[in-house]
Structures are given as C-alpha cells and as structure tokens.
Protein backbone atom coordinates (compact mmCIF):
# COMPACT_ATOMS: atom_id res chain seq x y z
CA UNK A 1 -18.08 28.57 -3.13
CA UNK A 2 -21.51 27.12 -3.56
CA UNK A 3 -22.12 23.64 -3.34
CA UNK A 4 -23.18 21.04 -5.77
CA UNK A 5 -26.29 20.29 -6.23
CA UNK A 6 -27.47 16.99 -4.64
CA UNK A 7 -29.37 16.10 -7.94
CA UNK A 8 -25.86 15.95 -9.50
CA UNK A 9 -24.85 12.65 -10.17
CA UNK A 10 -21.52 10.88 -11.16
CA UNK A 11 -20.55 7.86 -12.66
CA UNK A 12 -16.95 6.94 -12.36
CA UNK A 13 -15.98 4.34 -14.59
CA UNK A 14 -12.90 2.17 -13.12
CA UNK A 15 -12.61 0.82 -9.69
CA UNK A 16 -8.84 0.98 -9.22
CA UNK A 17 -7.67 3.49 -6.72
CA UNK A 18 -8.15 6.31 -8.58
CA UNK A 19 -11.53 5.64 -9.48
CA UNK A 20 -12.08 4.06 -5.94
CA UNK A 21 -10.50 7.56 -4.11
CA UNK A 22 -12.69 9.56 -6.92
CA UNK A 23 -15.75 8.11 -5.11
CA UNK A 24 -15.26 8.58 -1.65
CA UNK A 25 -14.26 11.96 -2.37
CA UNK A 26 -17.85 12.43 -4.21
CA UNK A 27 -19.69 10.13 -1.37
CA UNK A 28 -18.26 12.15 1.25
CA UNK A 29 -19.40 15.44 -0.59
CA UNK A 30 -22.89 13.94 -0.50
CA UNK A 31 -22.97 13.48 -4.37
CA UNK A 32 -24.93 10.62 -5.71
CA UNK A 33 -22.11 8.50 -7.44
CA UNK A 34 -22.10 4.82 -9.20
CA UNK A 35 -18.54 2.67 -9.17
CA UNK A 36 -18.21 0.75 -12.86
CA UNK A 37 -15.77 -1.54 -13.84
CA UNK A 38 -15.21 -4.26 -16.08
CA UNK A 39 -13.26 -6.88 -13.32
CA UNK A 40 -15.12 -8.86 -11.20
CA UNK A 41 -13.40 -7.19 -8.70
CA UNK A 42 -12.51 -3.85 -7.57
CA UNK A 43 -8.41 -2.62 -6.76
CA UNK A 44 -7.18 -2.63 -10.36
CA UNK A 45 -3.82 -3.13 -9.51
CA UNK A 46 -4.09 -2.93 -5.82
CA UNK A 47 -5.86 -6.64 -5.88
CA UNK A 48 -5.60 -9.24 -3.16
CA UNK A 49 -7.03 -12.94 -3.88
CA UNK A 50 -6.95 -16.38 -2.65
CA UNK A 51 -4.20 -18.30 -4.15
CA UNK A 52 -5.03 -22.03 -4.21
CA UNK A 53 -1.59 -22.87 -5.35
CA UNK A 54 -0.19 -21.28 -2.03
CA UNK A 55 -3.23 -21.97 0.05
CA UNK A 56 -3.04 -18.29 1.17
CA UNK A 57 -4.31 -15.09 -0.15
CA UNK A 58 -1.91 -12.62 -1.76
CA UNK A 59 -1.35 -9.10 -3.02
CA UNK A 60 -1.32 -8.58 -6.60
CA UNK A 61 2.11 -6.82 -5.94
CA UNK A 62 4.10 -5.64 -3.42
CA UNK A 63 3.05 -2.09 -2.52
CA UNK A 64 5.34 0.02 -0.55
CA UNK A 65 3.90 3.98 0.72
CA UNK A 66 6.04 6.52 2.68
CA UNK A 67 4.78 8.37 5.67
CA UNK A 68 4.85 11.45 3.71
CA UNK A 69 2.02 9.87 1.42
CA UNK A 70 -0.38 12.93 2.75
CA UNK A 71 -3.18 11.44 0.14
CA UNK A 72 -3.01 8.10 1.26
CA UNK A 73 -3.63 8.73 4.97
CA UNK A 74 -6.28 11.04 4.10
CA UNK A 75 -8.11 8.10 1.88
CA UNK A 76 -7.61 5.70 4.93
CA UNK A 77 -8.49 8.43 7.89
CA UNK A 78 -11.74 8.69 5.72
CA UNK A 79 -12.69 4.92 5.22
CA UNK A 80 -11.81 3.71 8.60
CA UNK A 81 -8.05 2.12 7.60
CA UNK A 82 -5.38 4.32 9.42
CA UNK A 83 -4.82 1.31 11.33
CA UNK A 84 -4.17 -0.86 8.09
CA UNK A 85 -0.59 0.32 7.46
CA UNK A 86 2.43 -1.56 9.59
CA UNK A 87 6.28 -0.46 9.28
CA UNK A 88 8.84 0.49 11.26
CA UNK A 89 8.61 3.87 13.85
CA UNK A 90 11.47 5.41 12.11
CA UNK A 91 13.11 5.88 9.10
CA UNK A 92 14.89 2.50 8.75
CA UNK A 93 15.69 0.98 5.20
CA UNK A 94 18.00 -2.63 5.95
CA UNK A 95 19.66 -3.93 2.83
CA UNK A 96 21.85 -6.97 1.96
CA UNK A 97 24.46 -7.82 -0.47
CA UNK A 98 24.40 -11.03 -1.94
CA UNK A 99 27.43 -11.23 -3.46
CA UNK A 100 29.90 -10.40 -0.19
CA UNK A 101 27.24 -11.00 2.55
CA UNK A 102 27.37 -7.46 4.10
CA UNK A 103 24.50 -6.25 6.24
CA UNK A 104 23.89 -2.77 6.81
CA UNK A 105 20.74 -0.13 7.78
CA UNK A 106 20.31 3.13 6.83
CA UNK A 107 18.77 5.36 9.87
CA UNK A 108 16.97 8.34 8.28
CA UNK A 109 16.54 11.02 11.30
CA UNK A 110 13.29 12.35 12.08
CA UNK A 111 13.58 16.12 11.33
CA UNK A 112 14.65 17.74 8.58
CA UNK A 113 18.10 18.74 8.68
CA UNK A 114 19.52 15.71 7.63
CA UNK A 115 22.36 14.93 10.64
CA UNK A 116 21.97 11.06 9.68
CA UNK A 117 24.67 11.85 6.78
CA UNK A 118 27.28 12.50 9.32
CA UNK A 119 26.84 9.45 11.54
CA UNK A 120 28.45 5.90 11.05
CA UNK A 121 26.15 3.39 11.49
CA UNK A 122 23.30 5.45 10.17
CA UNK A 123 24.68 6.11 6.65
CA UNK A 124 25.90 3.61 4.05
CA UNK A 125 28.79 1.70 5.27
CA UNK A 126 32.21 3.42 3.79
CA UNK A 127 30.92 6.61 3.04
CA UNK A 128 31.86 10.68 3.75
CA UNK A 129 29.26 13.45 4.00
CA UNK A 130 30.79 14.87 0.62
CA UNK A 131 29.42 11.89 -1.18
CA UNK A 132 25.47 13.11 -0.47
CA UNK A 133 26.28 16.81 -0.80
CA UNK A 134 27.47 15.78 -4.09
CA UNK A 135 23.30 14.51 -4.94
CA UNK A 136 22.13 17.90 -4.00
CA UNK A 137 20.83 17.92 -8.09
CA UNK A 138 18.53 15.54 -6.94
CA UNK A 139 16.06 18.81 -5.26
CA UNK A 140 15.82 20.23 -8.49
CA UNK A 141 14.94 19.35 -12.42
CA UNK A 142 13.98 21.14 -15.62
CA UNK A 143 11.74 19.75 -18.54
CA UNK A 144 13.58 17.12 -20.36
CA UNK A 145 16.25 16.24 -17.98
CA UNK A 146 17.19 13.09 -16.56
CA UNK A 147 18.58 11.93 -13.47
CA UNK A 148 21.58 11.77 -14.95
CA UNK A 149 21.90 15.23 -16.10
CA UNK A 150 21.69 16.46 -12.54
CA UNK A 151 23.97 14.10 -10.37
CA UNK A 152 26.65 11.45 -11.28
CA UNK A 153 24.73 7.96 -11.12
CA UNK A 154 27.75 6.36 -9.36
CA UNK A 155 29.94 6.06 -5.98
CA UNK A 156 28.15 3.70 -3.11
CA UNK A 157 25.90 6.29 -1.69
CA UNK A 158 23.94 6.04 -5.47
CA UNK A 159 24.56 2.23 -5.61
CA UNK A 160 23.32 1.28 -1.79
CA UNK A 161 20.58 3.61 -1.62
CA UNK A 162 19.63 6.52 -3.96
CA UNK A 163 19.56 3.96 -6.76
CA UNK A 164 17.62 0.51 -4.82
CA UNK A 165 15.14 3.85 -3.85
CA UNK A 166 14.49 5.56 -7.33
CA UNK A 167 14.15 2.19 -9.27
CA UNK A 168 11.14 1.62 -6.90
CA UNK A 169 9.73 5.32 -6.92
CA UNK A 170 9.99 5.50 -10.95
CA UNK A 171 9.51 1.63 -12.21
CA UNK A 172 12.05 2.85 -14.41
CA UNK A 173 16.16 2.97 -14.59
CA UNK A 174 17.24 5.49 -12.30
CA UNK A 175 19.60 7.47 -14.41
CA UNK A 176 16.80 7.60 -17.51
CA UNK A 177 14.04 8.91 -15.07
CA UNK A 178 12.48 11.96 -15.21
CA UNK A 179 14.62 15.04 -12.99
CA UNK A 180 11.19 16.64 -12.48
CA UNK A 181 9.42 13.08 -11.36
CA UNK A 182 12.21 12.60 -8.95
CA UNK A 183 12.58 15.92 -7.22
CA UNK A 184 9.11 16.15 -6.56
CA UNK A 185 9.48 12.70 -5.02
CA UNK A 186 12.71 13.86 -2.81
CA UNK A 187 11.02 16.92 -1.98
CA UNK A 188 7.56 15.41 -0.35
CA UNK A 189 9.41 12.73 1.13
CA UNK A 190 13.19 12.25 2.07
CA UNK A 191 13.60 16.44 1.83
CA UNK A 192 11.17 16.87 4.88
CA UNK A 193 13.05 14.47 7.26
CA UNK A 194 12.81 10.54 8.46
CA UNK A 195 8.94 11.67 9.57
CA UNK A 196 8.08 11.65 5.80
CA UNK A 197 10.49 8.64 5.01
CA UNK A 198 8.94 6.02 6.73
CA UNK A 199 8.18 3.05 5.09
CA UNK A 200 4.88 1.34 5.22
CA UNK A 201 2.92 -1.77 3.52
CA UNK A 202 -0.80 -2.84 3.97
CA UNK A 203 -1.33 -5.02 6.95
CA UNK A 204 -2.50 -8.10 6.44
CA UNK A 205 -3.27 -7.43 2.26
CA UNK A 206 -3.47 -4.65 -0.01
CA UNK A 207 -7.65 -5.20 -0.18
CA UNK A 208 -7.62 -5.13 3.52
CA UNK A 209 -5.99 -1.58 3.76
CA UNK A 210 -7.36 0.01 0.61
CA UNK A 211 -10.49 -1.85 -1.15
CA UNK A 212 -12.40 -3.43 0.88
CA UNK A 213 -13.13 -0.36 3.94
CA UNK A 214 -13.35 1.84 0.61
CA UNK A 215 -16.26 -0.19 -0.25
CA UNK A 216 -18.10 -0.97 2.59
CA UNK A 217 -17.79 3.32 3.49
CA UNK A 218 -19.10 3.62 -0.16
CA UNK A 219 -21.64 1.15 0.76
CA UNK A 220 -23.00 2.97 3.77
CA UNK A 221 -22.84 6.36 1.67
CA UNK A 222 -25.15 4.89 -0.92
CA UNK A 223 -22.91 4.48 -3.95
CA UNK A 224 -23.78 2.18 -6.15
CA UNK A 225 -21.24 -0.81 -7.07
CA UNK A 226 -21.56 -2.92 -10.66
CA UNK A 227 -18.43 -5.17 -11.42
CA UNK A 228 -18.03 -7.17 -14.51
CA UNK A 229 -19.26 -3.86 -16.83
CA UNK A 230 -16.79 -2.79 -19.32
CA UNK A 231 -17.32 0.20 -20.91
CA UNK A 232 -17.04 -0.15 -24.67
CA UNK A 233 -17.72 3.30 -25.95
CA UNK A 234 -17.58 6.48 -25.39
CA UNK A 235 -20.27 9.19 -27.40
CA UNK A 236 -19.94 12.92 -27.65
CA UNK A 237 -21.49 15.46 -29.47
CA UNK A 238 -19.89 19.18 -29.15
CA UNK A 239 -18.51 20.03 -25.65
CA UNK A 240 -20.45 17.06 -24.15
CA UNK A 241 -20.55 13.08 -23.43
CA UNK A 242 -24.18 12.30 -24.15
CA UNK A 243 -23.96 8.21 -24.51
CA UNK A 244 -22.08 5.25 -22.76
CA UNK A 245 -21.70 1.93 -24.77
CA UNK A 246 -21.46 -0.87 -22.15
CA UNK A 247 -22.13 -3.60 -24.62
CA UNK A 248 -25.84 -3.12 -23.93
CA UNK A 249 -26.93 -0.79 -26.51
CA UNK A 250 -25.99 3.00 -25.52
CA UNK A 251 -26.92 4.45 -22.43
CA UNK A 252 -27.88 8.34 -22.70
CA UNK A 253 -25.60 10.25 -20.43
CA UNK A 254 -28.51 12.99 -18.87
CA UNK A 255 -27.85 16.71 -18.42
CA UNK A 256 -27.04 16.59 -14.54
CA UNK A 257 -24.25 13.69 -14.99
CA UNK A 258 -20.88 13.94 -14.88
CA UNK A 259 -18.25 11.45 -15.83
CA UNK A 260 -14.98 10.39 -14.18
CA UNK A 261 -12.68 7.66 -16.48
CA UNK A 262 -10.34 6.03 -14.28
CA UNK A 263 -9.44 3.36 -16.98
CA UNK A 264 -5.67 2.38 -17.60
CA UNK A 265 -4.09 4.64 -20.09
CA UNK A 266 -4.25 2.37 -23.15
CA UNK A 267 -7.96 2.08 -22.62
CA UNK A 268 -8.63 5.55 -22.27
CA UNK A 269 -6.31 6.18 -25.54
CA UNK A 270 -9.24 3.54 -27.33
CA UNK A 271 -11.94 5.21 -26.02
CA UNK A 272 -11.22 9.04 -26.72
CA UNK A 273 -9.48 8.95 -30.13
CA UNK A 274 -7.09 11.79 -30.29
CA UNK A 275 -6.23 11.69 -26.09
CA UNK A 276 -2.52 11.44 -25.71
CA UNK A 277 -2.15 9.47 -23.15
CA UNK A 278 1.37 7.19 -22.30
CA UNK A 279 2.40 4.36 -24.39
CA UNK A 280 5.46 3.10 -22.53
CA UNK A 281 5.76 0.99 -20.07
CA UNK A 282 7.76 -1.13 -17.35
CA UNK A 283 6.64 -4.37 -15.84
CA UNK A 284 7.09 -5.19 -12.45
CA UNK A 285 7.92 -8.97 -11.05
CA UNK A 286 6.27 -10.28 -7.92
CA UNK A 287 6.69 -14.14 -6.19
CA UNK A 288 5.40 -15.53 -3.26
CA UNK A 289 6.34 -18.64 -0.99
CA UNK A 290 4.01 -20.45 1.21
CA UNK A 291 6.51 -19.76 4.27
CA UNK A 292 6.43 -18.39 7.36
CA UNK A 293 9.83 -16.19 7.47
CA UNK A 294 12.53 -16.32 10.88
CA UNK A 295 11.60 -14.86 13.70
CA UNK A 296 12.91 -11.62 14.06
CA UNK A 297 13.46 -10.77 10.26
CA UNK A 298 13.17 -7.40 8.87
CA UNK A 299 9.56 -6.39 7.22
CA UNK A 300 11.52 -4.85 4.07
CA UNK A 301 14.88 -5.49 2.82
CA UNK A 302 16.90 -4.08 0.09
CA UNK A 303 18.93 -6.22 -1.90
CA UNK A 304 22.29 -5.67 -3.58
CA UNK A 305 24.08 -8.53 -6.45
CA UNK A 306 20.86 -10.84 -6.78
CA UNK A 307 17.53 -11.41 -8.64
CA UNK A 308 15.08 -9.72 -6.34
CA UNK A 309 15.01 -6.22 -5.35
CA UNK A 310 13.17 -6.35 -2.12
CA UNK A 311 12.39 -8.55 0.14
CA UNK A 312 8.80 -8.10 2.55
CA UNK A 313 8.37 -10.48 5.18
CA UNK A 314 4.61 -11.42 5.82
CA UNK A 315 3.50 -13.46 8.78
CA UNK A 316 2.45 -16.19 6.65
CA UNK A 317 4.37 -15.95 3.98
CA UNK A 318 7.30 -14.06 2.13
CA UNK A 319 7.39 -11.90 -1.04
CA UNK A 320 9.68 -10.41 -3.46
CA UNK A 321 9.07 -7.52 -5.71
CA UNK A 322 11.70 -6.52 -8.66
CA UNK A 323 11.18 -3.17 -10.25
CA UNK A 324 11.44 -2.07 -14.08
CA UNK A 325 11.40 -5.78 -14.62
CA UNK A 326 11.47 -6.23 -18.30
CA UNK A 327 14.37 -8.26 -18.54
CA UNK A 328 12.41 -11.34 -16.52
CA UNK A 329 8.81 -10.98 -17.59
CA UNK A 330 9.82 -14.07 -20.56
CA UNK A 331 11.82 -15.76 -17.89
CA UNK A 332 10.92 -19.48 -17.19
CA UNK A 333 8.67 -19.15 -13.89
CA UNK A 334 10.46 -22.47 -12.07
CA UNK A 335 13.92 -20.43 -12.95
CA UNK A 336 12.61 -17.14 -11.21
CA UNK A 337 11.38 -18.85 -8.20
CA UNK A 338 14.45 -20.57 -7.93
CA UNK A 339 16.50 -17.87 -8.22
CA UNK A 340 13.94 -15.60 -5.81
CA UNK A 341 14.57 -18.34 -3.21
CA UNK A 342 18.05 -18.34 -3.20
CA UNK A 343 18.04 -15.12 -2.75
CA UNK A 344 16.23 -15.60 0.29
CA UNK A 345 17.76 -17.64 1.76
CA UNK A 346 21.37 -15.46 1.31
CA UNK A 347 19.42 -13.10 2.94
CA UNK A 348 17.12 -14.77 5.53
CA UNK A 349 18.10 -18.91 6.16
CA UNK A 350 15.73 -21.07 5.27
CA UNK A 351 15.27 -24.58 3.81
CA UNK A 352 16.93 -25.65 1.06
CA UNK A 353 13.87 -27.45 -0.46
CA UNK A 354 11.95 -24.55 -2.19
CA UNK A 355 8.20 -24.30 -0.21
CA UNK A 356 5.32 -23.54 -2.80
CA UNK A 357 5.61 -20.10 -4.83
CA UNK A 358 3.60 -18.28 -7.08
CA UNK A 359 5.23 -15.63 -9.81
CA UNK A 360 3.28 -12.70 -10.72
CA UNK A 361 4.39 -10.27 -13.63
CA UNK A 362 2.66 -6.85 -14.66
CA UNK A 363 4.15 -6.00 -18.23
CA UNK A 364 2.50 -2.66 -18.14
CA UNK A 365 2.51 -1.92 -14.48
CA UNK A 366 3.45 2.06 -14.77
CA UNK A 367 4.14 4.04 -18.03
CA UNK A 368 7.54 4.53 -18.13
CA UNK A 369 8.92 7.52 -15.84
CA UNK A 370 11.33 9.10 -18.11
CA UNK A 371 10.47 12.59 -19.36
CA UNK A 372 9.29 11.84 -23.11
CA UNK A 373 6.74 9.41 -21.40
CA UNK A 374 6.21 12.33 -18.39
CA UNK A 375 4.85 14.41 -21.28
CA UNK A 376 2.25 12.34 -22.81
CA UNK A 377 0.27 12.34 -19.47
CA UNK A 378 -2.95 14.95 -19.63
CA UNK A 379 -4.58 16.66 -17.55
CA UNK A 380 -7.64 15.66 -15.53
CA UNK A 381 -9.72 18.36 -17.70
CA UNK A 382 -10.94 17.59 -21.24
CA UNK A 383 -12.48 18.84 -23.80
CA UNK A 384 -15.52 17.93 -22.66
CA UNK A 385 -17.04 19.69 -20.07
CA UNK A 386 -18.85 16.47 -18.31
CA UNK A 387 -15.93 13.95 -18.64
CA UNK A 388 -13.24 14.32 -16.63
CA UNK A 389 -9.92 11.69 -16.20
CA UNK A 390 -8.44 10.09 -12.85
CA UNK A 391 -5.27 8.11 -13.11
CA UNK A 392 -1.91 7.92 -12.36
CA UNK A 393 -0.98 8.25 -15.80
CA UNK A 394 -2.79 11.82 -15.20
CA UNK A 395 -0.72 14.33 -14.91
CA UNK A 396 -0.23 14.44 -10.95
CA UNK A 397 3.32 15.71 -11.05
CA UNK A 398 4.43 12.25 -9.35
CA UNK A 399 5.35 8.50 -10.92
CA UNK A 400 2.74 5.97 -11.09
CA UNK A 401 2.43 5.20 -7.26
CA UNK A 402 -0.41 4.69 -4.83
CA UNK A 403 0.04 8.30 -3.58
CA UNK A 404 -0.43 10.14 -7.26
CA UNK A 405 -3.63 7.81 -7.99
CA UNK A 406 -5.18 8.82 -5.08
CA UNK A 407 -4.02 12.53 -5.39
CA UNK A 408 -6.13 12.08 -9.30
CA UNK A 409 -9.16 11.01 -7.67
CA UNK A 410 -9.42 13.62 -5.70
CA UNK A 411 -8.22 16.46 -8.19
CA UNK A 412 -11.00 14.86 -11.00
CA UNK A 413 -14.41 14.64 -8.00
CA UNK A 414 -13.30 18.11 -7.42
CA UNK A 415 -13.69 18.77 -11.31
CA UNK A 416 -16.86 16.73 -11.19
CA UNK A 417 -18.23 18.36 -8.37
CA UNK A 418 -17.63 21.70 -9.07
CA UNK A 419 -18.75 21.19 -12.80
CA UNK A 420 -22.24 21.05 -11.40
CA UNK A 421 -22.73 24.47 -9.59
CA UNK A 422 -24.44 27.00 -10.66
C-alpha cells in the first residue's frame, strides 16, 4: 500500500484519548498533525489535577485496564509509559462484604483453560463448578439481547463476581447490558486466561500514564498543541468539510487536510446535524480522602452490601469509584463521603474522624451500554470523505472504556491517513 503523502495534514479536534491515540498514530506515521481542544487541558476524561482541598493531585476517576487491553499497551509501548501501569502479577480480584464481614479472593489462572473454577480458595467462597458452566451464555450474543436473555442474573457466582465485573465493564446494570458488548468483553479478556485478566491502574495518576508522555512524544514528533479552542462549527459543501468555525471567523479547511472529531457524542450530534450518535447515559461517582491507607492493603477491592463499589488504595491517598451511579449523582456530597468512609473503614480500619475528601460525579460518563444505545453508535467513516470520527461512542464493538477509545483513534488516523494516497 502506498504511503501518505507527507504534505497531508490532519487536524484532530479533541484531546481526550481518542483524539490523543489518533495523533500519535498520525505522528508516528510521519503525518503533519495539530491537537485542538476546547479544555485548558488535554485527557478529556482521563484528567489528573491538583486538588487544593486535599492538598494532593487526583484522577478525574478511577480508571481500571486489563492486561488483555492489547491497544492500551501499544499506546504506552509507543509514548514511553509501559512502565506507568502497577497491579498485581496475577489474576487476583479481593472483595469484601460489608454487611457479614467476609473476605475472600478470586485467583484467575494464567492459561486458558479455566482450572481456577474447580479450586476452593480460588473461586467464590460456597460455590460448585456447575454454577460457572451455567454462564457459558456469557461467550455469545445476538443483536438486541441482553445479559439477561443469555444467563440467569442470580446465584453467588453472578452476585460476587460476574455482576461487581460487568457493572464496571458496561457503566450500566448488568442484566440490561448489551449480550454483544459483553461477550466481546469476556472473549478478549477473562476467555483467554488470568494473562488477559489482570488488573491494572495508572501509577502514580492517570496524566502520568496516559497524557502527559503522549504529549511530550507528540511534542518531539512536531505536532502542534492549542488548548482552550472549541470548535463551534462545522462547514461542508458536497462530499467535503471545507470550513472550521472556532469562534474566530471560519477557517478554510484546504484540499490536502483531513479531519478527525474526537468530541463527546452530544457535541458531535450539534455539530453534524443528522449524525446519530448516543443519547443515553450513566454517571459514574468518584471520592477521595487525604489518607495514606494500612500497610499491606489490597490496590483494588470489590465491595459487596455498601455505598462504594471499589475500593483503590493509592500511596497517598484512597479512592472509591461507584459505577452506573445515577442514583447518587443528587446525593448531598457530606452524606456520600460519609457513607464512602464508612465503607472504608468496614473494609480497611481507619480513623473514625473522616480525613479531607473530595466527591467527583460524571453524569454522562459513558452512553449507556444496553443494545438500543449500542445501536446509535456510527462508524468512524462519514459522509464526508475528509472528516472522519474517533470516540468511544464510535462503534468499536466494546463499552466506553480506555481500551475502545484508543482502539477509535487508531481505526479513524488509519482512515485519515489512507484518505490521502493516491
């Protein structure tokens, strides 16, 4: 395949990991690319900042990625950030119940033939290997099913594990999730063995790992950065974009430029009139407290009969993230962090005096990952022959997670760059 031309040029409007993976993609093609977006930062969602309130800086949210996140560790083999992921060497997923105090791990073998399910003390507490044959359905899903019409969404194997695991994956009640979004999750992850399982965060903060080596790379590949430009309008005539409104008067869009929108789907529904695009969503619930956890203490754990969901355990500090949060984004702050910190405590010791917190809630975090919303999501390609989408709201065949934004980016600079040969 012939290359592009090095007088092609792309803009990629949106600085969020699509848009960020779009570009080094294109940089490391040799393409001459410019990074726009309207925050005075880049990460979109994937954000760190100081905190004054905490005295500490903080992730945006709590972002977990599996092993088996092949896109990821290609993004951070290319900037320089392998090294920025910490998590246990195995397959290891701890979880607590508040409500009776039990403790237990599951121990997800390395290989693929999953042996795990027939050992106590690597399996949930209490159960037989005929209660995971029995989520076999999971592997598999047809257009318009849900979870629920492939496996019952009860018994203790679903409620201490499948369920904690999904809710996370989808942002969205297991049971009401999309069959198709969840087998392809199974399959690239838990169906290749503990090696593809294992769970990771971004050591020390989310900028650390995924922003900030993405833009010093950029940097040193000559793409250009401007922050704090919003895009305001899009112009076409025929098959073509041929003007950019940035509040500054349209900018002419020349023949040899190519356009990536990595916007958030409710933007890129405003700008391209007619795009169908998701328009449901689930928030997601993140607090923070200014403590240094126990020695000892587990990175991640699941929780069972409380507020939070999970549980991370920084060095300086410790976080909780609650998934498909809707029913707490109007909750009274002080009440949350109260409730957070009990939880913590049930789970972890710790004072009774509550140390300083910080609440964070995304109402529209992900579109919603049910089937009806699964539909709505288009396809990198449009219409127009020099635009082309990034997002993971695009239709990547996974939920809205780290892994399918990056998998966009690169899917829409391939588009880009292979619009431009001759």
């Amino acid at each position: 395949m012939k290359r592009a031309s090095n007088q092609q040029r792309v803009r990629v409007i949106g600085a969020g990991m699509a848009g960020l993976s779009a570009a080094v993609e294109l940089a490391r093609e040799g393409l001459a690319t410019t990074l726009v977006d309207g925050a005075a930062q880049a990460g979109g969602r994937c954000r760190s900042y100081h905190d004054p309130q905490l005295g500490r800086t903080i992730d945006n949210g709590n972002h977990l990625v599996l092993s088996g996140n092949k896109a990821v560790h290609r993004y951070l083999d290319t900037i320089g950030a392998s090294d920025r992921l910490s998590g246990p060497p195995h397959a290891d997923f701890a979880f607590a119940e508040i409500t009776t105090g039990a403790r237990w791990s599951v121990r997800i073998n390395d290989g693929p033939v999953p042996w795990w399910i027939c050992r106590d003390g690597r399996r949930v507490p209490g159960t037989t290997v005929r209660d995971y044959l029995r989520l076999a359905g999971l592997s598999g899903g047809k257009p318009g099913q849900v979870v629920a019409d492939r496996v019952d969404p009860s018994g203790p194997v679903w409620d201490k594990l499948i369920d904690p695991v999904l809710l996370a994956a989808l942002n969205t009640a297991s049971a009401t999730g999309s069959a198709m979004l969840t087998s392809r999750v199974i399959r690239e992850t838990l169906g290749r063995g503990g090696r593809a399982m294992r769970p990771q965060i971004a050591e020390p903060t989310l900028a650390a790992a995924f922003v900030d080596p993405a833009l010093a790379w950029l940097a040193g590949k000559g793409t250009t950065l401007a922050l704090g430009t919003r895009l305001r309008a899009i112009h076409a005539e025929g098959d073509r974009v041929v003007g950019l409104d940035f509040g500054r008067g349209v900018e002419s869009v020349e023949a040899d430029e190519t356009i990536i929108l990595a916007v958030p789907p409710w933007v890129a529904g405003d700008l391209l009139p007619g795009l169908t695009v998701p328009n449901d969503f689930r928030a997601i619930v993140n607090a923070h407290f200014a403590i240094a956890p126990p020695a000892g203490v587990q990175t991640m754990v699941g929780v069972l009969g409380g507020t939070a969901e999970w549980i991370f355990a920084f060095p300086d500090r410790i976080s909780i993230t609650v998934s498909a949060a809707d029913h707490l984004v109007d909750r009274d702050r002080t009440e949350l962090a109260r409730a957070f910190w009990s939880d913590i405590r049930a789970v972890h010791g710790g004072p009774a005096e509550m140390p300083a917190w910080q609440i964070v809630k995304e109402k529209r975090a992900t579109f919603a990952a049910t089937p009806e919303q699964d539909a709505r999501r288009p396809d990198a390609q449009t219409r127009w022959r020099n635009l082309f989408l990034a997002g993971d709201w695009t239709q990547t065949g996974l939920p809205a997670t780290i892994e399918g934004a990056i998998r966009s980016g690169e899917v829409a600079a391939r588009l880009a760059r292979t619009s431009g040969l001759g």
